[in-house]
N, C-alpha and C. Protein backbone atom coordinates (compact mmCIF):
# COMPACT_ATOMS: atom_id res chain seq x y z
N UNK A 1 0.85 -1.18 0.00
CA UNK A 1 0.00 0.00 0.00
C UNK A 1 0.90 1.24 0.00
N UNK A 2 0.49 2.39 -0.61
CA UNK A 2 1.14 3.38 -1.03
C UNK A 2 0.93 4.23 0.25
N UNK A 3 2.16 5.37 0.45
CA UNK A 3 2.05 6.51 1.36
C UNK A 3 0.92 7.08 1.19
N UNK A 4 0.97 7.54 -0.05
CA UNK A 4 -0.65 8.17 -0.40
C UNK A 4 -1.77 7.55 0.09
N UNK A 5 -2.06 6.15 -0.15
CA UNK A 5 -3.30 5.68 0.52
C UNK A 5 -3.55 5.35 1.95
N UNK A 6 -2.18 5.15 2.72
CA UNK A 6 -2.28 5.38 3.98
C UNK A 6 -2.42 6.76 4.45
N UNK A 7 -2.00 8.06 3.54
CA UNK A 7 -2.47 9.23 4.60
C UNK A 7 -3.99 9.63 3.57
N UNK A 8 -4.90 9.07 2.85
CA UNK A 8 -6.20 9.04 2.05
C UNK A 8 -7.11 8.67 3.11
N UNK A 9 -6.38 6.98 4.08
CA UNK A 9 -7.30 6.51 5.28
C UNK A 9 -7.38 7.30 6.07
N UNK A 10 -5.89 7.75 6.55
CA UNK A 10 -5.97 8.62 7.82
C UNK A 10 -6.89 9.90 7.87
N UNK A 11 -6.91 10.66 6.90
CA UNK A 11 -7.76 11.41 6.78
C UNK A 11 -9.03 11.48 6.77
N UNK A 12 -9.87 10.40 6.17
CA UNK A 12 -11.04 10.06 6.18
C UNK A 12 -11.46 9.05 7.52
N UNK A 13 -10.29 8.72 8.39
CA UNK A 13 -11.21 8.09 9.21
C UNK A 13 -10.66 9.15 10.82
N UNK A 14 -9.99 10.26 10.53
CA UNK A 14 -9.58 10.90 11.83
C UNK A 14 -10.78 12.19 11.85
N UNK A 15 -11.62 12.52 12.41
CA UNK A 15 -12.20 14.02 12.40
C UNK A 15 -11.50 14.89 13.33
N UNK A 16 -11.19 14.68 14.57
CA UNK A 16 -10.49 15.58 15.38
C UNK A 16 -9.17 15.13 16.13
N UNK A 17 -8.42 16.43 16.47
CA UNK A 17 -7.04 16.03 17.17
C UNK A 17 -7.46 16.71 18.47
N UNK A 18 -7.36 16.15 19.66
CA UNK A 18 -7.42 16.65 20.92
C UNK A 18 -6.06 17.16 21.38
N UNK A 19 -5.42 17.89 21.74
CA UNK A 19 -4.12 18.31 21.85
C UNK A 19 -3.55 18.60 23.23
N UNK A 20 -2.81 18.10 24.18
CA UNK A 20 -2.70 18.36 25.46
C UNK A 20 -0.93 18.94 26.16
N UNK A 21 -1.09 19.63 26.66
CA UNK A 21 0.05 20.11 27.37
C UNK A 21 0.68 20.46 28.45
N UNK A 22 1.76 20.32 28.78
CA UNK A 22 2.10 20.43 30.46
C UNK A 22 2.13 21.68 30.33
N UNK A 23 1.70 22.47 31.24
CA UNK A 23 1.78 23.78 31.62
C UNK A 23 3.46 24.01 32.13
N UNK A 24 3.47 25.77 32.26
CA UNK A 24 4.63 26.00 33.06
C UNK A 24 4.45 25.47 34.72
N UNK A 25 2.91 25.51 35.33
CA UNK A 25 2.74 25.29 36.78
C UNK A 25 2.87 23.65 37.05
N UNK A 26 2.62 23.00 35.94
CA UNK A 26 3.11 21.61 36.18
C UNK A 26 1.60 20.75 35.78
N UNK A 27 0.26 21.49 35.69
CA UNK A 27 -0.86 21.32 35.22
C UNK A 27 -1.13 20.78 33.81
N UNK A 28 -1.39 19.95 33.39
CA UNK A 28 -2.00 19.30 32.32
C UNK A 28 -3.41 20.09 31.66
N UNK A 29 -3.76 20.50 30.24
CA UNK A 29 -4.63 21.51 29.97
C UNK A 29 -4.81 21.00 28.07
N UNK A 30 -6.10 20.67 27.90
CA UNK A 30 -6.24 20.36 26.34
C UNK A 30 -5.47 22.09 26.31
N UNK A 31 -5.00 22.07 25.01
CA UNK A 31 -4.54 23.10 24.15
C UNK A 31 -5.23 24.17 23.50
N UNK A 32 -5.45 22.70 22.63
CA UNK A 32 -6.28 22.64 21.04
C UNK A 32 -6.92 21.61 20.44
N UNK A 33 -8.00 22.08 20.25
CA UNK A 33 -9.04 21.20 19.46
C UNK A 33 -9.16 21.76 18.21
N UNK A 34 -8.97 20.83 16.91
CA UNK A 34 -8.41 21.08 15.40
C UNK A 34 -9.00 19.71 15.18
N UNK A 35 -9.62 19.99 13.86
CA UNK A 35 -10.03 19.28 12.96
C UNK A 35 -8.87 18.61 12.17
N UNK A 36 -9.66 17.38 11.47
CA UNK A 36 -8.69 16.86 10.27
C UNK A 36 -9.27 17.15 8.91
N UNK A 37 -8.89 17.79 8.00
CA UNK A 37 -9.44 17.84 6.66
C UNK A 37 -9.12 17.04 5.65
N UNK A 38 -9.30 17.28 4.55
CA UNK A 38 -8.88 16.29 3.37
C UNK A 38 -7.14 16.29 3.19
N UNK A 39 -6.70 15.96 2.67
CA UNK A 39 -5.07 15.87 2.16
C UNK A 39 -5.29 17.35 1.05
N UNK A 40 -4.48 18.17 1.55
CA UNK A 40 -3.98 19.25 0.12
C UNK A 40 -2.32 19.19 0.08
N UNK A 41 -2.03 18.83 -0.95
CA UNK A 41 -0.85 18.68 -1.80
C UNK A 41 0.07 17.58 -0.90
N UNK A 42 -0.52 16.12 -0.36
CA UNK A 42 -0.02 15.72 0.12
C UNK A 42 0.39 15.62 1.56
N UNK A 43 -0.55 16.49 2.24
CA UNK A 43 -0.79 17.19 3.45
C UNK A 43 -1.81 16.75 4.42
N UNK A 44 -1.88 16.97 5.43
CA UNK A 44 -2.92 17.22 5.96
C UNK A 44 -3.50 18.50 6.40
N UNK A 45 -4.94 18.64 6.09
CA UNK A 45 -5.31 19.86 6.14
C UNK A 45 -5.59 19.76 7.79
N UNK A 46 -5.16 20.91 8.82
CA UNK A 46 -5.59 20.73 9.77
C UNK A 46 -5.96 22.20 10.15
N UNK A 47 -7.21 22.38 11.06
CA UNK A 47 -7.57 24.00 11.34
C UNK A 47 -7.98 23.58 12.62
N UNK A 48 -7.84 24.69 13.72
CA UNK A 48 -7.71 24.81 15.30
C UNK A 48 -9.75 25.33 15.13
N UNK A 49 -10.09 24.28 15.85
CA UNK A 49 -11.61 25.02 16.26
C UNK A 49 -11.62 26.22 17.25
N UNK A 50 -10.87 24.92 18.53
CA UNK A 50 -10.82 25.82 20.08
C UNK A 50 -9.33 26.17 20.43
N UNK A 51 -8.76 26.75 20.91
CA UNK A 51 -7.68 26.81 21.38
C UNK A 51 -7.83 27.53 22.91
N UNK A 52 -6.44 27.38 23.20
CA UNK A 52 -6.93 27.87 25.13
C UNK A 52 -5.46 28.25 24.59
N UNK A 53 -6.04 30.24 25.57
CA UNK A 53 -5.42 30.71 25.23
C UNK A 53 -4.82 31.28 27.36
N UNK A 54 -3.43 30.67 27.10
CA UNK A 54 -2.99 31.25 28.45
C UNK A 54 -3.14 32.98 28.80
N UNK A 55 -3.38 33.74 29.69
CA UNK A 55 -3.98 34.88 29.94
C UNK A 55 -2.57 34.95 31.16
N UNK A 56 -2.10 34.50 32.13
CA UNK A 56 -1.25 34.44 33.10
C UNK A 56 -0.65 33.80 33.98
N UNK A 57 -0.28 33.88 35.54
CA UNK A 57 -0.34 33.37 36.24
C UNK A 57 -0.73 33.85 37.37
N UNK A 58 -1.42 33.28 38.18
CA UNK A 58 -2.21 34.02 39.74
C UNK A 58 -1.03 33.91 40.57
N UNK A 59 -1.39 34.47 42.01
CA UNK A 59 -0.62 34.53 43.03
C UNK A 59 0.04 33.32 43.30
N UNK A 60 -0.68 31.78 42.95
CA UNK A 60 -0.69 31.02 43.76
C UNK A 60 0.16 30.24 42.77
N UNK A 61 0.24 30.72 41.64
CA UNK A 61 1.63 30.15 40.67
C UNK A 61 0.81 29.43 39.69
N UNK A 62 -0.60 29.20 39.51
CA UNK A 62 -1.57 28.27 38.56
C UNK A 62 -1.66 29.72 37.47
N UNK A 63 -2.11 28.32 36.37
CA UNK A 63 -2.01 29.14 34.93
C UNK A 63 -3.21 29.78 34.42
N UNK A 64 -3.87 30.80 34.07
CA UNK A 64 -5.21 30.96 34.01
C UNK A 64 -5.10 31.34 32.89
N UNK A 65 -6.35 31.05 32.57
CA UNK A 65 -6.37 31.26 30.80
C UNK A 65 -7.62 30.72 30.05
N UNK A 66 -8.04 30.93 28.87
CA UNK A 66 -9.86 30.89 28.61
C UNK A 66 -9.71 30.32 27.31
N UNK A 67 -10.92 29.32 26.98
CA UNK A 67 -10.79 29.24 25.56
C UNK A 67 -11.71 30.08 24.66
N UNK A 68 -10.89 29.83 23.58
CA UNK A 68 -11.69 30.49 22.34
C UNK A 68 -11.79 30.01 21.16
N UNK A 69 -12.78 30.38 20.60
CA UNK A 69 -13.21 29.33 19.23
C UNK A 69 -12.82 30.81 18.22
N UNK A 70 -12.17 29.92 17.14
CA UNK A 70 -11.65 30.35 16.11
C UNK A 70 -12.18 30.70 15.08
N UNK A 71 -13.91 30.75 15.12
CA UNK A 71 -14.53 30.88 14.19
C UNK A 71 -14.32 29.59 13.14
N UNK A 72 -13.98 28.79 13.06
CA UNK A 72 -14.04 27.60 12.17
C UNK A 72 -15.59 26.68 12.73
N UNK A 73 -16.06 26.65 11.55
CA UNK A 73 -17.07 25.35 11.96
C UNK A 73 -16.44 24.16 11.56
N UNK A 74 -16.96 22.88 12.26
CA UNK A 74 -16.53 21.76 12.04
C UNK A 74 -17.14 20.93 11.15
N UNK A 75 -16.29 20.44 10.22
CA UNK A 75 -17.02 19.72 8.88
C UNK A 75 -17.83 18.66 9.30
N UNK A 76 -17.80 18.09 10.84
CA UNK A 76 -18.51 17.03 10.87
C UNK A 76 -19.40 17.40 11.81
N UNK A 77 -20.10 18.28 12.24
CA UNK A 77 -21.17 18.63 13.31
C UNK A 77 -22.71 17.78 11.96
N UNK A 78 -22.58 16.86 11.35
CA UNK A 78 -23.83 16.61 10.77
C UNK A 78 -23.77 15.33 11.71
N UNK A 79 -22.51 14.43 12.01
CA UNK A 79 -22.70 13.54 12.54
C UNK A 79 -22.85 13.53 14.28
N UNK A 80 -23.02 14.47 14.63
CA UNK A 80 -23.26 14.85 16.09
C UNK A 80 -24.80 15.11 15.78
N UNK A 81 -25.76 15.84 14.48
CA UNK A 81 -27.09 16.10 14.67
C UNK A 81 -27.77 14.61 14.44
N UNK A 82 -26.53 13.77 13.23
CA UNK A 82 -27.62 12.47 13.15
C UNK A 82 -27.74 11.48 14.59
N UNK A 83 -26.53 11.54 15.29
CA UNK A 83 -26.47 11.27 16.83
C UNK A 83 -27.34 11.71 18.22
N UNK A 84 -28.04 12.73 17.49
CA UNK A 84 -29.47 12.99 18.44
C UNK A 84 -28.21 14.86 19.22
N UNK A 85 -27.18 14.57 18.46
CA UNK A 85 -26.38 15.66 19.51
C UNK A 85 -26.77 17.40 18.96
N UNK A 86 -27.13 17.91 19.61
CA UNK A 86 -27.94 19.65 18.60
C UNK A 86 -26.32 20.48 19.61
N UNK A 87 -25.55 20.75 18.46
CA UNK A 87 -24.06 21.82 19.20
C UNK A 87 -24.93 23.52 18.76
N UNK A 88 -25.16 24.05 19.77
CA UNK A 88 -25.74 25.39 19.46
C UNK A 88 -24.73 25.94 18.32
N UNK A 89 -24.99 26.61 17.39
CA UNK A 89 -23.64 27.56 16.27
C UNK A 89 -23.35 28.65 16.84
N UNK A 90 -23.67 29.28 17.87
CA UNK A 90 -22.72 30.45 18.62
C UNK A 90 -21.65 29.94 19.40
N UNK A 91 -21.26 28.45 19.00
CA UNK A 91 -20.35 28.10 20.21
C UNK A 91 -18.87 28.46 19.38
N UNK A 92 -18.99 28.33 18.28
CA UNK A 92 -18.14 28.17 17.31
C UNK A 92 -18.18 29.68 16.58
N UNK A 93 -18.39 30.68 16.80
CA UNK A 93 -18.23 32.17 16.84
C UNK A 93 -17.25 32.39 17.17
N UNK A 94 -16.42 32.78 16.30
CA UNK A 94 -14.73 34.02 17.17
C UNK A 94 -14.96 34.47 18.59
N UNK A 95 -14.32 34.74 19.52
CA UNK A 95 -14.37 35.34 20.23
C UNK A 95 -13.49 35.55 20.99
């Protein structure tokens, strides 16, 4: 089987990357939540839905910080409505 058709599967059977990171305080924190898209030029297309965006640190040395959606909708919110799942569309608004 060809490179090509192994990253053809990967693409069609991955929808999202959950992304996780040690903080500077020693705290564990998803990142980023990013989609998988089709292959462009041999690629993977990948775009950040949510990202968490660090803001500081408090007195107490913990990391504070908020997420935000990137304005990307997700190509697969049809299979969350055929799943009985309704994602409101202001969640996925810039902000």
């Amino acid at each position: 089987i060809s490179i090509q058709a192994i990253h053809r599967q990967i693409a069609t059977a991955i929808n999202l990357v959950v992304q996780q990171e040690q903080l500077v305080d020693g705290s564990r924190k998803i990142t980023h939540i990013t989609q998988v898209g089709a292959l462009k030029d041999e690629e993977f297309a990948l775009e950040d839905i949510f990202v968490y965006e660090i803001e500081g640190i408090d007195v107490e040395g913990k990391v504070k910080g908020k997420w935000h959606a990137t304005g990307a909708r997700p190509s697969f919110c049809k299979l969350f409505t055929k799943a009985g799942v309704n994602l409101p569309e202001e969640i996925f608004n810039k902000n």
